[in-house]
N, C-alpha and C. Protein backbone atom coordinates (compact mmCIF):
# COMPACT_ATOMS: atom_id res chain seq x y z
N UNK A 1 -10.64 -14.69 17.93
CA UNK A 1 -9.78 -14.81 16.78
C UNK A 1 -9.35 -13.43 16.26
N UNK A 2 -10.00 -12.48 16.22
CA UNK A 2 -10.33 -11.28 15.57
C UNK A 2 -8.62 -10.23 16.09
N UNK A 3 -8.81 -10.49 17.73
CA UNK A 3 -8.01 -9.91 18.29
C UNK A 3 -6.55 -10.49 18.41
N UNK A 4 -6.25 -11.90 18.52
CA UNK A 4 -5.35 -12.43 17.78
C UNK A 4 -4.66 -12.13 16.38
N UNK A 5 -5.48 -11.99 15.57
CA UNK A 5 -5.09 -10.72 14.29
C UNK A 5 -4.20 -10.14 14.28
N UNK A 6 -5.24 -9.17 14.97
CA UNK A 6 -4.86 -7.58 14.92
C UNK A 6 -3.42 -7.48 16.06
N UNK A 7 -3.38 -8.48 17.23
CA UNK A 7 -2.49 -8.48 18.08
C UNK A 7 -0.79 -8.46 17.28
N UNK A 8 -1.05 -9.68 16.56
CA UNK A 8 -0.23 -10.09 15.73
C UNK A 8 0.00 -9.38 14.30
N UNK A 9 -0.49 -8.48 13.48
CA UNK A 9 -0.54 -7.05 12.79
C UNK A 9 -0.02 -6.29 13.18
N UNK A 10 -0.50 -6.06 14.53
CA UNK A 10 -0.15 -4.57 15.87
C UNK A 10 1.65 -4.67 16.13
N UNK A 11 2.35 -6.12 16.18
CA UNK A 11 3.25 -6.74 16.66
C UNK A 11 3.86 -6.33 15.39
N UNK A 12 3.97 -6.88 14.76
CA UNK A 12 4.63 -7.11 13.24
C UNK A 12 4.76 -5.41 12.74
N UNK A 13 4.37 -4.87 12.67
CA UNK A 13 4.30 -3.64 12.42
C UNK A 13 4.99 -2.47 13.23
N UNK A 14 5.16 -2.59 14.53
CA UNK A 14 5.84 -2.38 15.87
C UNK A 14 7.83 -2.74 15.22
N UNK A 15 7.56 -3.94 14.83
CA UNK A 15 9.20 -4.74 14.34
C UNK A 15 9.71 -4.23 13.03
N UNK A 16 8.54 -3.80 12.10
CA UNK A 16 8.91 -3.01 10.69
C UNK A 16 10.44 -2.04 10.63
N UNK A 17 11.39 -2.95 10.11
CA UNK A 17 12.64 -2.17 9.47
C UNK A 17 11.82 -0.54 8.99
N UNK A 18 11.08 -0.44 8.53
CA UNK A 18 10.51 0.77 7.89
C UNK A 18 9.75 1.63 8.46
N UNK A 19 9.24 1.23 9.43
CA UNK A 19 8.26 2.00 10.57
C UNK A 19 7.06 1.32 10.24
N UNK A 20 6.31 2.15 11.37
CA UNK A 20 5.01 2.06 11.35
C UNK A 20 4.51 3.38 11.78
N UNK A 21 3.75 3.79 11.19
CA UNK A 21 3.14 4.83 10.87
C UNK A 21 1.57 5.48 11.49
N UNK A 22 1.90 6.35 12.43
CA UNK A 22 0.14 6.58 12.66
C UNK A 22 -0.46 7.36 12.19
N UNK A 23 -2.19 7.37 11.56
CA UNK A 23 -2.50 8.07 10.95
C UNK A 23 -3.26 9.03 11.76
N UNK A 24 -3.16 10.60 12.05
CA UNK A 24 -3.84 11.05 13.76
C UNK A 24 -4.64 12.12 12.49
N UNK A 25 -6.05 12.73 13.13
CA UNK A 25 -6.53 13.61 12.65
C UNK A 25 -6.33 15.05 12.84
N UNK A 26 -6.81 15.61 12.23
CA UNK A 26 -6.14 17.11 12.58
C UNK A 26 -7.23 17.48 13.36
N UNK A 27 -8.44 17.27 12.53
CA UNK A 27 -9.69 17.36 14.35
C UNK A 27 -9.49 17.35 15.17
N UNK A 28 -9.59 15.73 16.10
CA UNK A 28 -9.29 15.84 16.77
C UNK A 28 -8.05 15.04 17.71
N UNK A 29 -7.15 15.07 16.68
CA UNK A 29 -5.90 14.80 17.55
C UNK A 29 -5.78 13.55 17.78
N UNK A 30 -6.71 13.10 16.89
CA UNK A 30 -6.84 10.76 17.63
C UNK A 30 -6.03 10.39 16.87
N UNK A 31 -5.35 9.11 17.16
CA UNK A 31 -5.49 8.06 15.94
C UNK A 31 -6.59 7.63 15.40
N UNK A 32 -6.55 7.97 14.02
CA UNK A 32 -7.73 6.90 13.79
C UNK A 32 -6.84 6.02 12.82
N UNK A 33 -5.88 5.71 13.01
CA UNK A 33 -5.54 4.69 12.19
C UNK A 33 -3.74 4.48 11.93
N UNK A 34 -3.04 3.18 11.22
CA UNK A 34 -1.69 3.47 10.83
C UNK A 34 -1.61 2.93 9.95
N UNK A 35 -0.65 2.89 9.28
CA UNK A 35 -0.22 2.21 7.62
C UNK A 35 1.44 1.87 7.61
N UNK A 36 2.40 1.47 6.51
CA UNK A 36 3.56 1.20 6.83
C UNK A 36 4.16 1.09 5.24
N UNK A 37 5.23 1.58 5.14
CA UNK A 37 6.49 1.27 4.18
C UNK A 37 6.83 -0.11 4.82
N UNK A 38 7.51 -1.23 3.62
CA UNK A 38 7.84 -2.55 4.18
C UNK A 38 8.35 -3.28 2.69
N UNK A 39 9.21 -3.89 2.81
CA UNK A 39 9.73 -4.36 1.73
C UNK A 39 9.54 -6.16 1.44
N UNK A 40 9.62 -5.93 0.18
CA UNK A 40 8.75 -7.25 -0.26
C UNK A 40 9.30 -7.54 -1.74
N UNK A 41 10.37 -8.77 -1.28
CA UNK A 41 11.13 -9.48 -2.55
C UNK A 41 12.06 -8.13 -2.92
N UNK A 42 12.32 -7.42 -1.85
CA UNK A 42 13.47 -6.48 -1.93
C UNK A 42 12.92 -5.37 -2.87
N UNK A 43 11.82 -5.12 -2.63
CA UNK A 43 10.51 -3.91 -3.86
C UNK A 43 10.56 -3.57 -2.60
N UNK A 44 9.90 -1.51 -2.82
CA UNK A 44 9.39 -0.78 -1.62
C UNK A 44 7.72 -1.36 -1.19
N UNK A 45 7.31 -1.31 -0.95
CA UNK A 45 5.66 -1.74 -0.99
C UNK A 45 5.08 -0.53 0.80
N UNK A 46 3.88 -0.14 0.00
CA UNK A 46 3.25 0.31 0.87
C UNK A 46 1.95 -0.41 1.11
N UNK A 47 1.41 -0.75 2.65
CA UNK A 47 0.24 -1.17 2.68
C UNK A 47 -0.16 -1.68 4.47
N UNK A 48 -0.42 -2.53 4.77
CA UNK A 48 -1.19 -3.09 5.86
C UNK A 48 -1.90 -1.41 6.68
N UNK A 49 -2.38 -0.57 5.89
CA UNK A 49 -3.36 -0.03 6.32
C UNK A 49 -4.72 0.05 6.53
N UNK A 50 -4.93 0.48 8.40
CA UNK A 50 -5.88 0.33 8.89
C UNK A 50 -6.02 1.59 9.48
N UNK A 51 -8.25 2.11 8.44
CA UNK A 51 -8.26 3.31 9.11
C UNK A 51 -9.78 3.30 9.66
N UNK A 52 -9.80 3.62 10.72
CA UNK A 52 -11.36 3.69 11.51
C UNK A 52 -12.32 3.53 10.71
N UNK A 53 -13.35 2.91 10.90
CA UNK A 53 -14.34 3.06 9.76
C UNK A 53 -15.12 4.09 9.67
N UNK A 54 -15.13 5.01 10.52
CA UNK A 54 -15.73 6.59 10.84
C UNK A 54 -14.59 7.34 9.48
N UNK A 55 -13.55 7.28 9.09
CA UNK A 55 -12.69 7.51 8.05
C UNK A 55 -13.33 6.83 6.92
N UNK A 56 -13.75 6.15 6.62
CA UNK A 56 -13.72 5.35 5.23
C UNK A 56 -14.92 6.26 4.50
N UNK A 57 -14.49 6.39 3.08
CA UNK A 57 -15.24 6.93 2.00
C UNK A 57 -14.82 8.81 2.24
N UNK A 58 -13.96 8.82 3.03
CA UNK A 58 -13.94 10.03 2.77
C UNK A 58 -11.99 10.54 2.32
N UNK A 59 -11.47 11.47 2.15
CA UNK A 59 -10.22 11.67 0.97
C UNK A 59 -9.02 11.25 2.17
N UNK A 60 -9.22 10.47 3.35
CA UNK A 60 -8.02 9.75 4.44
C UNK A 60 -6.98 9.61 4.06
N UNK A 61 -7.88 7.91 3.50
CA UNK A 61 -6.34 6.81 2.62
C UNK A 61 -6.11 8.03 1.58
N UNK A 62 -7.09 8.45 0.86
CA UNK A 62 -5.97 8.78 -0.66
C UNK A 62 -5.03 9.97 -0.21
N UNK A 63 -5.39 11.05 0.90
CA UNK A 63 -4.23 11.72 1.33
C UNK A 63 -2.82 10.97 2.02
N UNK A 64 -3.26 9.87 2.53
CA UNK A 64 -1.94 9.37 3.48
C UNK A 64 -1.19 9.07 2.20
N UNK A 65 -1.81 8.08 1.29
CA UNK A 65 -1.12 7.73 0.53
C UNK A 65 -0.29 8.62 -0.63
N UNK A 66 -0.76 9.80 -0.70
CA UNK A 66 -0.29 10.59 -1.62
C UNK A 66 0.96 10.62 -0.57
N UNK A 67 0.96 11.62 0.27
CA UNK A 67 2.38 11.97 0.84
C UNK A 67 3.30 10.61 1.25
N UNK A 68 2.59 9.42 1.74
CA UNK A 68 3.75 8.55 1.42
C UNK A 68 4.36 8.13 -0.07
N UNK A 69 3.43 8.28 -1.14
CA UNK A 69 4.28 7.74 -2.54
C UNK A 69 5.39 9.34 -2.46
N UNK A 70 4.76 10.98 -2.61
CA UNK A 70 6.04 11.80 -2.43
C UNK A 70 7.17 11.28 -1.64
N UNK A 71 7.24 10.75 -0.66
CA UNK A 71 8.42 10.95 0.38
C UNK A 71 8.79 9.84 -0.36
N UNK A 72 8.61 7.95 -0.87
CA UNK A 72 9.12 6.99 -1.26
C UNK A 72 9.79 7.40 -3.15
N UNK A 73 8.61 8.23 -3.22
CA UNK A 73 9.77 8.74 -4.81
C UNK A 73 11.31 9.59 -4.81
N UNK A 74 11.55 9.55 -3.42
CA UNK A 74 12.54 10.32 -3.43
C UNK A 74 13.40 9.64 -3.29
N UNK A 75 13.38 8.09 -3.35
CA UNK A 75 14.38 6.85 -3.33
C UNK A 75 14.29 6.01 -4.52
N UNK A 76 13.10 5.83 -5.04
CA UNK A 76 12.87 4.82 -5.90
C UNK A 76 11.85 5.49 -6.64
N UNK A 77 11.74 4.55 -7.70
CA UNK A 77 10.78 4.60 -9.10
C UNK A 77 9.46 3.94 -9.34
N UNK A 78 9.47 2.86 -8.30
CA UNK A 78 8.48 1.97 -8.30
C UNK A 78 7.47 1.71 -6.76
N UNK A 79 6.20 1.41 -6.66
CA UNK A 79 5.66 0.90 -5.39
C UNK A 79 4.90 0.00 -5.73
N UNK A 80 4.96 -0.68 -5.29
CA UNK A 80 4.13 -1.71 -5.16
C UNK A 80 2.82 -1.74 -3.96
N UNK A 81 2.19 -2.55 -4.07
CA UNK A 81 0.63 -2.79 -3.25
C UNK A 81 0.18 -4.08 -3.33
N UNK A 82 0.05 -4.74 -2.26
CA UNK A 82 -0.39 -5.83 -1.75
C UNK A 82 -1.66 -5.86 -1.09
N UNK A 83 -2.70 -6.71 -1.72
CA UNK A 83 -4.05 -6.22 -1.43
C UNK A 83 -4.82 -7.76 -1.40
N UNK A 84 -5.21 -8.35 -0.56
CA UNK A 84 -6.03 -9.67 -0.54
C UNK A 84 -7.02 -9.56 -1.46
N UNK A 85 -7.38 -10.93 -2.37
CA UNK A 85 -8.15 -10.45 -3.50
C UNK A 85 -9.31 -10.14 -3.37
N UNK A 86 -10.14 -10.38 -1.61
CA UNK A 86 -11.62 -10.37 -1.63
C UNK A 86 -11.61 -8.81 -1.15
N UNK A 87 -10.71 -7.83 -0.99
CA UNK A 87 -10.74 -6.57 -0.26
C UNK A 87 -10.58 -5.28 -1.30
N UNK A 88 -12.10 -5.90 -1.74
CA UNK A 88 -12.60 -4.60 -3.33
C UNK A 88 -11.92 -3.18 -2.67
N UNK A 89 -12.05 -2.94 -1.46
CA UNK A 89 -12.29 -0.97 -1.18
C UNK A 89 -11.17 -1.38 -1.74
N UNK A 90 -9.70 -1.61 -0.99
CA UNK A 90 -9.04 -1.04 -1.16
C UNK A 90 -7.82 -1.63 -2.35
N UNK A 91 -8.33 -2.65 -3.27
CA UNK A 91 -8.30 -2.82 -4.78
C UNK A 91 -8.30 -1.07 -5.39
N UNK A 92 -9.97 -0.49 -5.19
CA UNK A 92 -10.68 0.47 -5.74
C UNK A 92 -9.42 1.57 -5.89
N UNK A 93 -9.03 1.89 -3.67
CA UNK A 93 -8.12 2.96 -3.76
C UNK A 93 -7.08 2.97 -4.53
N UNK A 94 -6.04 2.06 -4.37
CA UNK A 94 -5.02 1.83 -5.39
C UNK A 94 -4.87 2.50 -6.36
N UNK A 95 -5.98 2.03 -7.10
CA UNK A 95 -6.37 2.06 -8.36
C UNK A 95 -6.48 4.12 -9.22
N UNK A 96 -7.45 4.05 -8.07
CA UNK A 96 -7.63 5.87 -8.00
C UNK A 96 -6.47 6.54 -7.92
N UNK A 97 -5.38 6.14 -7.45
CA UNK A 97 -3.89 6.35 -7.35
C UNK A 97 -3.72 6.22 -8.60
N UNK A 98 -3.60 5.66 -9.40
CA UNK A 98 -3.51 5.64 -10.51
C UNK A 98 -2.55 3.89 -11.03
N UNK A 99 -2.67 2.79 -9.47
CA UNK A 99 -2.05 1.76 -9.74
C UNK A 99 -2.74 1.11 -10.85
N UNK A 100 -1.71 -0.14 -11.22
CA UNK A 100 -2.57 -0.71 -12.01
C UNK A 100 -2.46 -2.44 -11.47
N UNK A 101 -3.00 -3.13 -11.68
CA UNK A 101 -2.60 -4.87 -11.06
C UNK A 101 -1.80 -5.37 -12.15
N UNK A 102 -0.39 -5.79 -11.19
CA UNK A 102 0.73 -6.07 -11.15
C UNK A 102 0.38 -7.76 -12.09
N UNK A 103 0.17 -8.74 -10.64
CA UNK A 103 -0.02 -9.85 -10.35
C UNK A 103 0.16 -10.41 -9.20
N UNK A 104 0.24 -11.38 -9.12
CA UNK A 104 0.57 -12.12 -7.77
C UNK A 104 1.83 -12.74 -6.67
N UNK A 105 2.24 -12.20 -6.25
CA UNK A 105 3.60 -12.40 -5.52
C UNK A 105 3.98 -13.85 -4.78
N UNK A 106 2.56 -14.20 -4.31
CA UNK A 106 2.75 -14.96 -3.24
C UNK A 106 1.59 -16.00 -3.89
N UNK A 107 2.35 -16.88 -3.73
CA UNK A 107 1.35 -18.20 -3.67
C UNK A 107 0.78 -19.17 -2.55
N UNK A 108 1.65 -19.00 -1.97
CA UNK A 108 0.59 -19.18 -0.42
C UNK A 108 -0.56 -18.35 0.24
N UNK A 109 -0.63 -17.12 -0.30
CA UNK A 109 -1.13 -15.66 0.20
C UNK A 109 -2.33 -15.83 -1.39
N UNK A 110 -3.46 -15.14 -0.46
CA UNK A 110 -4.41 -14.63 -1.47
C UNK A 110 -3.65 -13.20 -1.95
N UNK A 111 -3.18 -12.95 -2.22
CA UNK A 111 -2.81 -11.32 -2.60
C UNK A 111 -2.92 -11.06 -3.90
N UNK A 112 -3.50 -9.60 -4.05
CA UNK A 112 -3.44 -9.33 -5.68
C UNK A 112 -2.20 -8.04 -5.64
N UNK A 113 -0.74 -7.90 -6.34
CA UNK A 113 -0.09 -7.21 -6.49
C UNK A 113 -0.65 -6.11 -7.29
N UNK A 114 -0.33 -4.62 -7.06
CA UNK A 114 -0.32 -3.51 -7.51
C UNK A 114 0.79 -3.04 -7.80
N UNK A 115 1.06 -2.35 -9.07
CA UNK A 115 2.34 -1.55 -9.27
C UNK A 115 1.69 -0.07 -9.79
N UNK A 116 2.72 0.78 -8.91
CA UNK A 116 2.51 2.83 -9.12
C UNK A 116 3.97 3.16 -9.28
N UNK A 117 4.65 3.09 -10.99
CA UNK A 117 5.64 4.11 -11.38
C UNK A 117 5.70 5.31 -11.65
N UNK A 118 6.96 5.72 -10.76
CA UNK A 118 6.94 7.72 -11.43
C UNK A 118 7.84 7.73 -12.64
N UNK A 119 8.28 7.98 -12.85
CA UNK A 119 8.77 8.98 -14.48
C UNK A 119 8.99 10.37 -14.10
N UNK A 120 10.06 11.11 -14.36
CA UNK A 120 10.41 12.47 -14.73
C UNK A 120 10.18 12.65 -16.24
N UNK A 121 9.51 14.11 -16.69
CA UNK A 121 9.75 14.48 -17.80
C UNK A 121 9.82 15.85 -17.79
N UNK A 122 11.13 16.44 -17.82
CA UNK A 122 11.55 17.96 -17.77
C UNK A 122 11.79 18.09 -16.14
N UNK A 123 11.29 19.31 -15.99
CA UNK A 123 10.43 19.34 -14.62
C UNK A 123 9.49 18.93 -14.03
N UNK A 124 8.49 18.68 -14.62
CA UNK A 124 7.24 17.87 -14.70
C UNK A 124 7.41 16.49 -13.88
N UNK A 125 6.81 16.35 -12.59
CA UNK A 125 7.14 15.03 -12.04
C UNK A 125 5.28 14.32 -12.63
N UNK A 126 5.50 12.85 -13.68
CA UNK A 126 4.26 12.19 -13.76
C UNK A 126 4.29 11.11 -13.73
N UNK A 127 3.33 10.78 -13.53
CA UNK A 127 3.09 8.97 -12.98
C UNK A 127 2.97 8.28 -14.56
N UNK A 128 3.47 7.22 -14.58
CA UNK A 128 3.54 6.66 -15.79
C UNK A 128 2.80 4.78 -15.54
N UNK A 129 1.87 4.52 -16.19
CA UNK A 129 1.24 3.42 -15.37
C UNK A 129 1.73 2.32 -16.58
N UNK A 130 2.38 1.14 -15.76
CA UNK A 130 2.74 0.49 -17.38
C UNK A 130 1.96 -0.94 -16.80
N UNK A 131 1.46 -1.73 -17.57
CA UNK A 131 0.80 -2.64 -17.56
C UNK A 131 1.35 -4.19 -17.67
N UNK A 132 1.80 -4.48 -16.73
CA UNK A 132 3.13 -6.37 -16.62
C UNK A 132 2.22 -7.37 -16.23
N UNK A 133 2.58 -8.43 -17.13
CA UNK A 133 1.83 -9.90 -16.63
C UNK A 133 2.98 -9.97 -15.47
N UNK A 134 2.17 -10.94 -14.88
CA UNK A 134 3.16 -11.36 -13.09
C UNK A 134 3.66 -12.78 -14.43
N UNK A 135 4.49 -13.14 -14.07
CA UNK A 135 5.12 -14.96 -14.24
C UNK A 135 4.63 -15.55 -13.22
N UNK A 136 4.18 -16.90 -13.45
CA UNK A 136 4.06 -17.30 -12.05
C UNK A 136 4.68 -18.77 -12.16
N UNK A 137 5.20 -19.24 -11.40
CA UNK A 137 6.71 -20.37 -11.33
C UNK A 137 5.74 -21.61 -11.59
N UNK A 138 4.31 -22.24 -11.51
CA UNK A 138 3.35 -23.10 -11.34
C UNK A 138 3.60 -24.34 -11.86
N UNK A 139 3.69 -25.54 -11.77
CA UNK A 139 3.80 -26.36 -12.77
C UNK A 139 2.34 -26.78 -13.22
N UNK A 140 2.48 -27.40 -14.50
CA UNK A 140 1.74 -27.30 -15.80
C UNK A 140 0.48 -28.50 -14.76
């Protein structure tokens, strides 16, 4: 099952209007991992990243992710993050980014939405975190 997944992840990500992205070390030159820009309800959204677990707990994700929110602020104001609700780490990272939870996009999908706005003030480029209930369409 496992590899069925990831086959189908590996695939989908390969087809990304936006790329797909590998994450290689400067060590030693591997992949240890990729991530992706991908749009969602016509929002930028960054996410389906996967990084070795020899990577995890150390500053990886929060570097990839820094230089992808620079390069996506240079189009837009907003990112979003799509995160399954049982997948605390990377709830946590988000968060350390300075996201805050959005709500929920998808109702077929376990997902918990994240939103990370920039703001200009002067010269000064700062993140401005604003706090939105999701709507959700449900009947009563």
């Amino acid at each position: 099952m496992e590899k069925e997944v990831f086959s189908k992840f590996f695939r989908k990500g390969l087809e990304n209007e936006n790329g797909f992205l590998a994450i290689i070390s400067k060590k030693s030159n591997k992949i240890i991992g990729s991530t992706r820009y991908y749009p969602h309800k016509e929002k930028l959204s960054i996410g389906y990243t996967f990084i070795s677990r020899d990577y995890w707990g150390t500053s990886t994700n929060f570097q990839v992710k820094k230089l992808m929110l620079a390069y996506a602020y240079q189009s837009t104001d907003e990112i979003y993050f799509h995160i399954w609700d049982d997948n605390f780490r990377s709830q946590k990272a988000v968060q350390k980014l300075g996201a805050e939870y959005f709500g929920s996009w998808d109702e077929e999908e376990n997902h918990l939405t994240y939103l990370l706005k920039k703001k200009y003030l002067g010269q000064k480029q700062i993140i401005i975190i604003t706090r939105q209930k999701a709507i959700r369409d449900r009947p009563p």
